[in-house]
C-alpha atoms as a PDB file:
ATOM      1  CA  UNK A   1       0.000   0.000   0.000  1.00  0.00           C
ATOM      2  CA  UNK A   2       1.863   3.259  -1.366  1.00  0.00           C
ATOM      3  CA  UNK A   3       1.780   6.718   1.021  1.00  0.00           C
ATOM      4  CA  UNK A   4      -0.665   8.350  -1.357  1.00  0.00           C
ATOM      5  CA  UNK A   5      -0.693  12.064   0.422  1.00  0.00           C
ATOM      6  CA  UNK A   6      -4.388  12.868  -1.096  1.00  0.00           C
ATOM      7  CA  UNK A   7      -5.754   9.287   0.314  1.00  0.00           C
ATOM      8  CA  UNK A   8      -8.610  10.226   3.240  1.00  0.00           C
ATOM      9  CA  UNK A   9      -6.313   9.166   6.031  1.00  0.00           C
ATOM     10  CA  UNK A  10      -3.638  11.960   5.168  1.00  0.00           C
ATOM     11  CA  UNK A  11      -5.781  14.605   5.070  1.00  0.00           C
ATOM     12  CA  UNK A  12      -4.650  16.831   7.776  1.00  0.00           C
ATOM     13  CA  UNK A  13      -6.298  20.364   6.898  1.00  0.00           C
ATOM     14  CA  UNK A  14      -7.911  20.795  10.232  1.00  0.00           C
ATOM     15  CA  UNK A  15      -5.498  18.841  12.436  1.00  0.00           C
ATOM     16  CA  UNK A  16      -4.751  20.691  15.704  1.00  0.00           C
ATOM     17  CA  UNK A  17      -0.986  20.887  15.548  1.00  0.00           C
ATOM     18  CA  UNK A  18      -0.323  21.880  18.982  1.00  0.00           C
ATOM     19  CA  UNK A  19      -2.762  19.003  20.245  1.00  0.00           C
ATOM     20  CA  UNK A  20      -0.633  16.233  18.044  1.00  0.00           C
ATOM     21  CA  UNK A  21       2.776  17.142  19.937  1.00  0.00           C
ATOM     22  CA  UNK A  22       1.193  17.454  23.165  1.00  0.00           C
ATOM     23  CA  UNK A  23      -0.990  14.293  23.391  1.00  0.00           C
ATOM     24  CA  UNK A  24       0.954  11.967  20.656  1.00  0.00           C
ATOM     25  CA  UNK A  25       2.963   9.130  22.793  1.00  0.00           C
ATOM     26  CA  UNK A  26       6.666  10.051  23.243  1.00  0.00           C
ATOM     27  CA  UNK A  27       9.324   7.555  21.989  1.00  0.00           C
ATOM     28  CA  UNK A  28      11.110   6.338  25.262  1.00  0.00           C
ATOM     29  CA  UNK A  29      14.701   6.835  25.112  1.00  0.00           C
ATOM     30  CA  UNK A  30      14.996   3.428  25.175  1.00  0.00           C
ATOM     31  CA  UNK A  31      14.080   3.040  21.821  1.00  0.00           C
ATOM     32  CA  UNK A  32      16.539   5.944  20.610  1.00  0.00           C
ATOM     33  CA  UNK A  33      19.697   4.243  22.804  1.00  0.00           C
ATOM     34  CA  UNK A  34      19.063   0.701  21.429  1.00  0.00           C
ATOM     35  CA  UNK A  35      19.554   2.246  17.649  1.00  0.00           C
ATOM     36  CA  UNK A  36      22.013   4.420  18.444  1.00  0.00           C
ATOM     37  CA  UNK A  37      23.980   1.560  19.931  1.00  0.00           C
ATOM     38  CA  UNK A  38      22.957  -0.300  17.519  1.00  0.00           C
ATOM     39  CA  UNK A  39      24.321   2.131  14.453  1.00  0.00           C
ATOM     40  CA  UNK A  40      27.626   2.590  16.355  1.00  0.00           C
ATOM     41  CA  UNK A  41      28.692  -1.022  16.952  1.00  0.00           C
ATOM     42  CA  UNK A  42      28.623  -0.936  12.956  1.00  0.00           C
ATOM     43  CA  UNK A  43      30.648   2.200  12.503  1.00  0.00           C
ATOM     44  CA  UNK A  44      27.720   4.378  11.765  1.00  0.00           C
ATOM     45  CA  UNK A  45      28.604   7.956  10.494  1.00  0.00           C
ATOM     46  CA  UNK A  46      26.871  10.696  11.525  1.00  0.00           C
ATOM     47  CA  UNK A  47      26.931  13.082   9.025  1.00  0.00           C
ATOM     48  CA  UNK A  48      23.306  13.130   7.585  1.00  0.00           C
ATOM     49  CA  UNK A  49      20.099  10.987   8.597  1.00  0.00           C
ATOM     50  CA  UNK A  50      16.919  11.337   7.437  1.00  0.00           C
ATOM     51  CA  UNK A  51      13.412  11.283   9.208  1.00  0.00           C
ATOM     52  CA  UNK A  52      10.889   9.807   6.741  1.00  0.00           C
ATOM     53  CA  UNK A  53       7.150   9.982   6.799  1.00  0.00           C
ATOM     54  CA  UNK A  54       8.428  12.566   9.977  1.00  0.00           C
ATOM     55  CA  UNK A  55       5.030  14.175  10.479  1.00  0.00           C
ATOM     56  CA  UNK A  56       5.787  17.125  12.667  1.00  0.00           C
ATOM     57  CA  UNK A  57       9.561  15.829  12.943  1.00  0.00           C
ATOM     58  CA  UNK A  58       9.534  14.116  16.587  1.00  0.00           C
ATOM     59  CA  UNK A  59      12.365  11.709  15.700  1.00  0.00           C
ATOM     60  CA  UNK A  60      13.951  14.009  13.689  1.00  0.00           C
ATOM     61  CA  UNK A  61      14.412  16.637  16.402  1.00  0.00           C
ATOM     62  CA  UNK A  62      16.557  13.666  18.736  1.00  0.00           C
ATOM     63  CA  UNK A  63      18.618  12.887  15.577  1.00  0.00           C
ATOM     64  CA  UNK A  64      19.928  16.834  15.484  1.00  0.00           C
ATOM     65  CA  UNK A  65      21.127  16.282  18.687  1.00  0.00           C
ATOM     66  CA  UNK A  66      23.129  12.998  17.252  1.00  0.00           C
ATOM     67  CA  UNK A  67      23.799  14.238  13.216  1.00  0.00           C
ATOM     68  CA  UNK A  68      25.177  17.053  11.623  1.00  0.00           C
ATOM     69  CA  UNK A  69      22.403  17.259   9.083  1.00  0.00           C
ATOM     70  CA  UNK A  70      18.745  15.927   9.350  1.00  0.00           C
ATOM     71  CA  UNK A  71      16.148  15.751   6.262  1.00  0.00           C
ATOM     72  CA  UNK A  72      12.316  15.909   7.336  1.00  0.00           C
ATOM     73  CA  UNK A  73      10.348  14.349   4.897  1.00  0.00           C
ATOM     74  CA  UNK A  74       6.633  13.389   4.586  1.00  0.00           C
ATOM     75  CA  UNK A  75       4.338  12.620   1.380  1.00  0.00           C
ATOM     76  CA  UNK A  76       1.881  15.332   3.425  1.00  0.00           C
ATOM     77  CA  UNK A  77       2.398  18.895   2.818  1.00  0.00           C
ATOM     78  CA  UNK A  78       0.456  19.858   5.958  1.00  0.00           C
ATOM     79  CA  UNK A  79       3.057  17.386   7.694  1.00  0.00           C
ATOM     80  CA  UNK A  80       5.972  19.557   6.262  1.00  0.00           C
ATOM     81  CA  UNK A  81       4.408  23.042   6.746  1.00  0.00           C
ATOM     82  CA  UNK A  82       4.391  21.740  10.495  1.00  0.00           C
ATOM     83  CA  UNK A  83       7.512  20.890  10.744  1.00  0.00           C
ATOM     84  CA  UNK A  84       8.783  23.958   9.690  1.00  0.00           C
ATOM     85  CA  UNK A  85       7.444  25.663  12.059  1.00  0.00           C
ATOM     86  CA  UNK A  86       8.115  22.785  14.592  1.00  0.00           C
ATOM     87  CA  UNK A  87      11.968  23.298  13.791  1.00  0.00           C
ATOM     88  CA  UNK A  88      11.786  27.303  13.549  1.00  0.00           C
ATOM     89  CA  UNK A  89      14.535  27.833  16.256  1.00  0.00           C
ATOM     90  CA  UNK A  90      17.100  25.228  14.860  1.00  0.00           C
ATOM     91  CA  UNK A  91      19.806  26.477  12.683  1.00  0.00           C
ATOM     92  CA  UNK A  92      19.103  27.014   8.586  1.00  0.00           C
ATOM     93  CA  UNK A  93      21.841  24.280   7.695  1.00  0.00           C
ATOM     94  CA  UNK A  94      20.946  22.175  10.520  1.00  0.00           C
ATOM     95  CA  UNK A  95      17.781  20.649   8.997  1.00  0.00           C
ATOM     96  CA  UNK A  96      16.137  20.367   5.551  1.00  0.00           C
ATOM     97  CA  UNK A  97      12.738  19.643   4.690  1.00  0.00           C
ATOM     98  CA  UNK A  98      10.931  17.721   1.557  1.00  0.00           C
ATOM     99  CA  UNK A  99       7.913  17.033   0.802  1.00  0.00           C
ATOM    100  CA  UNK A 100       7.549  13.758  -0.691  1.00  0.00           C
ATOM    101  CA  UNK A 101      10.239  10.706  -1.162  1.00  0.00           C
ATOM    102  CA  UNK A 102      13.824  10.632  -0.106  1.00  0.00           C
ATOM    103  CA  UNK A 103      14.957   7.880  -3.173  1.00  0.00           C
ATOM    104  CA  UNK A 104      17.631  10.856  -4.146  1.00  0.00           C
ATOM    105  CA  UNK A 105      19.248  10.993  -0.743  1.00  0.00           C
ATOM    106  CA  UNK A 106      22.602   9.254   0.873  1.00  0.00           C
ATOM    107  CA  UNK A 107      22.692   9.046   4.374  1.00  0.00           C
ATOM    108  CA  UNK A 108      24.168   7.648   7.533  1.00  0.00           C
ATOM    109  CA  UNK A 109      21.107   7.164   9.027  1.00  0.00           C
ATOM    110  CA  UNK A 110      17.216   6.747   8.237  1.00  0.00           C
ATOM    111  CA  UNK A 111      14.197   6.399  10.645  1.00  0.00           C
ATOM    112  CA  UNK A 112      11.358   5.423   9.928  1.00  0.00           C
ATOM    113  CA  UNK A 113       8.691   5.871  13.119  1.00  0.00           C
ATOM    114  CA  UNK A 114       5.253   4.885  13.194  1.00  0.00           C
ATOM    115  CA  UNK A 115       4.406   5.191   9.363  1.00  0.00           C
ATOM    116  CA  UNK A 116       5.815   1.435   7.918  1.00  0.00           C
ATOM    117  CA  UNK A 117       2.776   0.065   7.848  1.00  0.00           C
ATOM    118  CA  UNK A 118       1.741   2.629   5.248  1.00  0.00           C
ATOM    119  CA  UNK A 119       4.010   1.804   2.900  1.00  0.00           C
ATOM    120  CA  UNK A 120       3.980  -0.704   0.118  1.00  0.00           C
ATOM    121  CA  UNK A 121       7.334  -2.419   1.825  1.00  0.00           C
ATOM    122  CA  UNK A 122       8.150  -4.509  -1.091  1.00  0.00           C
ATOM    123  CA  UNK A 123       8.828  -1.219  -3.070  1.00  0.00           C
ATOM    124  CA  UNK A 124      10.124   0.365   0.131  1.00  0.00           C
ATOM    125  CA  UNK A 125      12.554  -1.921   1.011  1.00  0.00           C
ATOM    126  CA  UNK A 126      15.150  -2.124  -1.693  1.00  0.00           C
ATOM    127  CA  UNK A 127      14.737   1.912  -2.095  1.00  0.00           C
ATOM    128  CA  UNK A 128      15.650   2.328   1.395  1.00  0.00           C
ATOM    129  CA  UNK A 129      18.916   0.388   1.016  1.00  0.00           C
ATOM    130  CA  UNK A 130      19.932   2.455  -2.074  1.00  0.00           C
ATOM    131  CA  UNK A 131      19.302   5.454   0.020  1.00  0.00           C
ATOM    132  CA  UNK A 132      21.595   4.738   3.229  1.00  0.00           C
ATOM    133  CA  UNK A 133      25.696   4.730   2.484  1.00  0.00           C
ATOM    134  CA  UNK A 134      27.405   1.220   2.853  1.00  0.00           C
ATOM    135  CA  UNK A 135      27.404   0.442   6.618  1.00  0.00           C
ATOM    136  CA  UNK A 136      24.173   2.896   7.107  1.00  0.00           C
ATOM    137  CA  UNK A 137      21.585   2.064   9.968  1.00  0.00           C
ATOM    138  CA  UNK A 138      18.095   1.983   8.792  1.00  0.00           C
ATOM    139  CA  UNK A 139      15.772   2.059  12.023  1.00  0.00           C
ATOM    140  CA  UNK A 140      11.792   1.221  12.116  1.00  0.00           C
ATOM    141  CA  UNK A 141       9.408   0.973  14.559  1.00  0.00           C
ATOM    142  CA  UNK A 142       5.889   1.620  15.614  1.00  0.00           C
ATOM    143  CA  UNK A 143       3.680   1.595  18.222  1.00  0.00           C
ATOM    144  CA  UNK A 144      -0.461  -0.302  18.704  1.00  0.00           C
ATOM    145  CA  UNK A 145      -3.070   2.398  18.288  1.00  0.00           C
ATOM    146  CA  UNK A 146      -5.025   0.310  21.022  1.00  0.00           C
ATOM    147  CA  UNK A 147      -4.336   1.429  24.700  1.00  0.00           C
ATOM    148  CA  UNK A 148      -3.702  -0.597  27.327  1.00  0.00           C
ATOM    149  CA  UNK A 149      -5.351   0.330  30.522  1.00  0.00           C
ATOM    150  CA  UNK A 150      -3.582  -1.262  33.933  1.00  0.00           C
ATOM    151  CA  UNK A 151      -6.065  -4.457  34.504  1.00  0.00           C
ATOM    152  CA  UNK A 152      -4.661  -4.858  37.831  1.00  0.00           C
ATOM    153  CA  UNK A 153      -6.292  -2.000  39.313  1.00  0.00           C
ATOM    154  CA  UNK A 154      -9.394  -2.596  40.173  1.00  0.00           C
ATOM    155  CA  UNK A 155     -11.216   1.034  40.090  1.00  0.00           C
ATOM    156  CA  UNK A 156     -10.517   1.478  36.642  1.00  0.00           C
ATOM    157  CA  UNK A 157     -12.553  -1.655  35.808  1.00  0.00           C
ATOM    158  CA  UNK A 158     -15.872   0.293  34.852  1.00  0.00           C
ATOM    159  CA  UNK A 159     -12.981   2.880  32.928  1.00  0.00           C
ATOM    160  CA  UNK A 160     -11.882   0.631  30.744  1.00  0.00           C
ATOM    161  CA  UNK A 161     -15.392  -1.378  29.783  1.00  0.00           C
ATOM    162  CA  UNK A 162     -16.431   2.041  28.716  1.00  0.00           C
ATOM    163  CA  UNK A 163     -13.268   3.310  26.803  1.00  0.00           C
ATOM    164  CA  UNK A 164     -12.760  -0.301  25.308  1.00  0.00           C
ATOM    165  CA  UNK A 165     -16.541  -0.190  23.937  1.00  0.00           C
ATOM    166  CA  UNK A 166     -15.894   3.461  22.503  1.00  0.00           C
ATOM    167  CA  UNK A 167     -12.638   2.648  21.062  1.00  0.00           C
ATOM    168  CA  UNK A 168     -13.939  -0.268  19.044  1.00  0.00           C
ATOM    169  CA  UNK A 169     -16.850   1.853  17.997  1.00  0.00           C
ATOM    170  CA  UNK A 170     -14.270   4.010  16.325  1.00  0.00           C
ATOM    171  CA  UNK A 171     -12.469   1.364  15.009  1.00  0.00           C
ATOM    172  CA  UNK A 172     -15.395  -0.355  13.301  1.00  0.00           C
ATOM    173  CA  UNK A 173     -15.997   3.347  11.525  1.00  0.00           C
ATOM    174  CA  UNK A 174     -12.350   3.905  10.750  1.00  0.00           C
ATOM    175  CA  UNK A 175     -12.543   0.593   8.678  1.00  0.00           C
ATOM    176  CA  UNK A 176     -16.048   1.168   7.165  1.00  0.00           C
ATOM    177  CA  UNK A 177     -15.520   4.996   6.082  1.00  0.00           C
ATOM    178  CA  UNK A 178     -11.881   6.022   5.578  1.00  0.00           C
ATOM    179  CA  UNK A 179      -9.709   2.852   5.401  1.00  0.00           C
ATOM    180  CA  UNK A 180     -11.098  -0.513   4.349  1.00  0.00           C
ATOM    181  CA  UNK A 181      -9.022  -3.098   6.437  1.00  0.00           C
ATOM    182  CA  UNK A 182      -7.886  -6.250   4.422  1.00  0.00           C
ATOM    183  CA  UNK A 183      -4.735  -7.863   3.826  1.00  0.00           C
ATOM    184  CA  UNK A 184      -2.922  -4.835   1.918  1.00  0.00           C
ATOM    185  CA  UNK A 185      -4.141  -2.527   4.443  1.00  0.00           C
ATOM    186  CA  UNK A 186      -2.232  -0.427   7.553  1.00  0.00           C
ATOM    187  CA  UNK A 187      -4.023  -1.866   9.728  1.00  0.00           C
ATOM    188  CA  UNK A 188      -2.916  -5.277   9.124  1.00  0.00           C
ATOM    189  CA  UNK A 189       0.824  -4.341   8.446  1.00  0.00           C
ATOM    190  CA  UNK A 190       0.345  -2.848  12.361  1.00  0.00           C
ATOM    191  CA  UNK A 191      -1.049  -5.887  13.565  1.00  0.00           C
ATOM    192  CA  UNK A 192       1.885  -7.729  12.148  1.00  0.00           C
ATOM    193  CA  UNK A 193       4.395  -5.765  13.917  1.00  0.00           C
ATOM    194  CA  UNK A 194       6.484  -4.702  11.058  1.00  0.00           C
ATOM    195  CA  UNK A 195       7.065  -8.444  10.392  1.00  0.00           C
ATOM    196  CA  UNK A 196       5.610  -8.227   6.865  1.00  0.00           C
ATOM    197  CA  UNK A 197       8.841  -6.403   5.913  1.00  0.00           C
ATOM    198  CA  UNK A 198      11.297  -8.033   3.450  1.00  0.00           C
ATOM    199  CA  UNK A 199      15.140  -7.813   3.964  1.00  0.00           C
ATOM    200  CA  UNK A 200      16.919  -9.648   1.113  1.00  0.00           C
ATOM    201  CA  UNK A 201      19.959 -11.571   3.113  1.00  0.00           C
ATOM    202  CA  UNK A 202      22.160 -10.314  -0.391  1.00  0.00           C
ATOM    203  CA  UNK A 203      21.331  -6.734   0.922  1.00  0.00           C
ATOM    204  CA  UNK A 204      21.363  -6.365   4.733  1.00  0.00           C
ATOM    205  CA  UNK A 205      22.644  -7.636   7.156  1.00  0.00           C
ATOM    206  CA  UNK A 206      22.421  -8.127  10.767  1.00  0.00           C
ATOM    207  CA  UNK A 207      18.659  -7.733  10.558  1.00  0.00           C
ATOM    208  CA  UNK A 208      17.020  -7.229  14.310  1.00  0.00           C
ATOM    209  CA  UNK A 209      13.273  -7.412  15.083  1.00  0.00           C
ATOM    210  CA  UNK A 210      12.952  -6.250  18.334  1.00  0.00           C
ATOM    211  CA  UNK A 211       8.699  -6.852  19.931  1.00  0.00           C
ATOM    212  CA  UNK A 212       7.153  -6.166  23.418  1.00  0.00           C
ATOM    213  CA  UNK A 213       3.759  -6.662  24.731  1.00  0.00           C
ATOM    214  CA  UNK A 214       3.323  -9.443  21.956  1.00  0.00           C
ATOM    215  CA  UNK A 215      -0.125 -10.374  23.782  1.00  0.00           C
ATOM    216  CA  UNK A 216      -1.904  -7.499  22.564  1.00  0.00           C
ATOM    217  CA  UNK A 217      -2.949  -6.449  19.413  1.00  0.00           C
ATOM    218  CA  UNK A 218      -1.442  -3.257  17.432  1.00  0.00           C
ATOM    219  CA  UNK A 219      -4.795  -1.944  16.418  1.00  0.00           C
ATOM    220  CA  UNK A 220      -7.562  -4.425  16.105  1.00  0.00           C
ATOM    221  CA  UNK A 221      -8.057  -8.365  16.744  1.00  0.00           C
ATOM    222  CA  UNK A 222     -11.010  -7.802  14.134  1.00  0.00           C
ATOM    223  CA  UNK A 223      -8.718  -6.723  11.869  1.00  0.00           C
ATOM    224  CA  UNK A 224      -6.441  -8.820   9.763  1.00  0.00           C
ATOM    225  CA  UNK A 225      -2.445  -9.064  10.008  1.00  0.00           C
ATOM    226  CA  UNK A 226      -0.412  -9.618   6.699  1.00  0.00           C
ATOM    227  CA  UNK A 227       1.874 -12.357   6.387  1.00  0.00           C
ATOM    228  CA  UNK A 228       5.395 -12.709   7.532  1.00  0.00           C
ATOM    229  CA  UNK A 229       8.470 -11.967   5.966  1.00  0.00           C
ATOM    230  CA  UNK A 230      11.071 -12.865   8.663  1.00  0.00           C
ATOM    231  CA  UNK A 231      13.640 -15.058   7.527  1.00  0.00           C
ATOM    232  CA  UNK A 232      15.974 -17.611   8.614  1.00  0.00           C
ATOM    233  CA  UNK A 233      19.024 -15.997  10.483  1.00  0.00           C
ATOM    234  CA  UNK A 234      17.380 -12.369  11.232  1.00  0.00           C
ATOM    235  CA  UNK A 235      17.584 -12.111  14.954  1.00  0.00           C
ATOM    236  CA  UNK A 236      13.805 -11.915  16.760  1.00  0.00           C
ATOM    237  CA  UNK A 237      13.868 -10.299  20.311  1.00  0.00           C
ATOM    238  CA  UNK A 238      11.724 -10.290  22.847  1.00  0.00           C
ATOM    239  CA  UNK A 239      11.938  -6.599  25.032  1.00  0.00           C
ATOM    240  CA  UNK A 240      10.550  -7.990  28.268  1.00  0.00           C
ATOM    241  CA  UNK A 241       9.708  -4.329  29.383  1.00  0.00           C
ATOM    242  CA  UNK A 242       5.935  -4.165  29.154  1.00  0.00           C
ATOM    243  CA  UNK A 243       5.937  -0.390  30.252  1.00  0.00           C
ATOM    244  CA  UNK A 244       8.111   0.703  28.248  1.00  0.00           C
ATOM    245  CA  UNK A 245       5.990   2.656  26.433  1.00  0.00           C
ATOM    246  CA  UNK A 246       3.112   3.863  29.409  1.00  0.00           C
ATOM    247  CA  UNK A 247       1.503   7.087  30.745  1.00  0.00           C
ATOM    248  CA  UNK A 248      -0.045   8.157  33.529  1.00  0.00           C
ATOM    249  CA  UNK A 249      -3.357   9.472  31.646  1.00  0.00           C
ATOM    250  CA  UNK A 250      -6.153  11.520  32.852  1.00  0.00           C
ATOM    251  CA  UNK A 251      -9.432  12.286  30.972  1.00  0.00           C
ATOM    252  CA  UNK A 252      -8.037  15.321  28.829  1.00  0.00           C
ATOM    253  CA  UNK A 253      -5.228  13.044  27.482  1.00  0.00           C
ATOM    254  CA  UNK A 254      -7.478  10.274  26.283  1.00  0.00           C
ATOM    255  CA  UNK A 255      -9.622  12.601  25.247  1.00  0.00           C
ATOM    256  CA  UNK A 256      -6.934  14.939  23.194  1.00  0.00           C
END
């Protein structure tokens, strides 16, 4: 499934910009320390990286603080107008911005955070590793859209009935009216963790897929989850951390 920026679920004309940083989850620095490590153990550079399908530019801003140069690119031009103004205060030759692709670009480094399972990752793939230089890191990840709410704690019992009916209420419209879910779809790339990405052994190497909270589903056990790609001699890991991405949330933040 391609990144289409005029498809219904990239429409962003009324999005509430200021709402999106505040209430989006925050990538623990976990996840930033295990690449990094990761990147330098293979004699990463650190010249350029790129943050693609950046939205705002929330990765991108910790890679300026690791990179001499950082690209922001999304296929949503309401995406890049925000991250210009997101990255206002940063220097002029400290970060770039594109609307679109990044097939042109040679870097170090390339992120890709919570967008994969947009992507048609048999096309993706193989472009990615003409992008990086020889010994580049390429990085993805994402987290469920589903919330877990604490089930040991009693008092929230009647809380999470209620949010859990809601949520799937919105879920069942998401699928009906903006994004029909099937096999090719996000939401089944999400529900597959990432998994459904190919890495040709000729290509890359020391492939990692790194899970936690593999009880749960990503987005929807209604929905469906495309079909593995992992192959023999990638490394599958198991982060036994099951808060390692939590929040202590009150009404407003569930709400926003």
């Amino acid at each position: 499934m391609s990144a289409n920026p005029e498809r219904q679920s990239f429409n962003f004309a009324n999005q509430d910009w200021d709402g999106y940083v505040k209430y989006r989850p925050a990538y623990p620095q976990e996840v930033y320390s295990t690449i990094f490590s990761y990147h330098d153990s293979h004699n990463g550079g650190y010249e350029a990286g790129v943050d693609i399908g950046a939205g705002v530019g929330i990765v991108g801003a910790e890679l300026t603080k690791k990179f001499a140069h950082v690209t922001i690119t999304d296929p949503a031009k309401a995406y890049v107008e925000a991250a210009e103004k997101f990255f206002a205060q940063y220097p002029k030759d400290k970060v770039a911005f594109l609307q679109g692709k990044a097939e042109d670009i040679i870097v170090d480094k390339l992120p890709k955070a919570e967008c994969l399972h947009w992507a048609d990752v048999d096309v993706a793939t193989p472009r990615i590793a003409d992008i990086l230089k020889s010994g580049g890191t390429f990085a993805g990840w994402l987290y469920g859209v589903l919330p877990l709410l604490d089930e040991r704690d009693p008092v929230l019992a009647e809380a999470r009935e209620v949010f859990y009916d809601i949520y799937e209420k919105m879920i069942e419209e998401y699928g009906s009216k903006i994004e029909k879910q099937d096999e090719d779809s996000g939401g089944a790339a999400m529900n597959a963790r990432l998994d459904n990405m190919p890495f040709d052994a000729l290509t890359w190497t020391d492939v990692r897929r790194i899970h936690t909270n593999n009880g749960a589903p990503m987005a929807s056990s209604n929905w469906p989850t495309r079909k593995s790609k992992v192959s023999e001699g990638e490394s599958v890991e198991i982060f036994e951390d099951e808060h390692l991405i939590s929040h202590d949330a009150d009404y407003n933040y569930l709400e926003g």
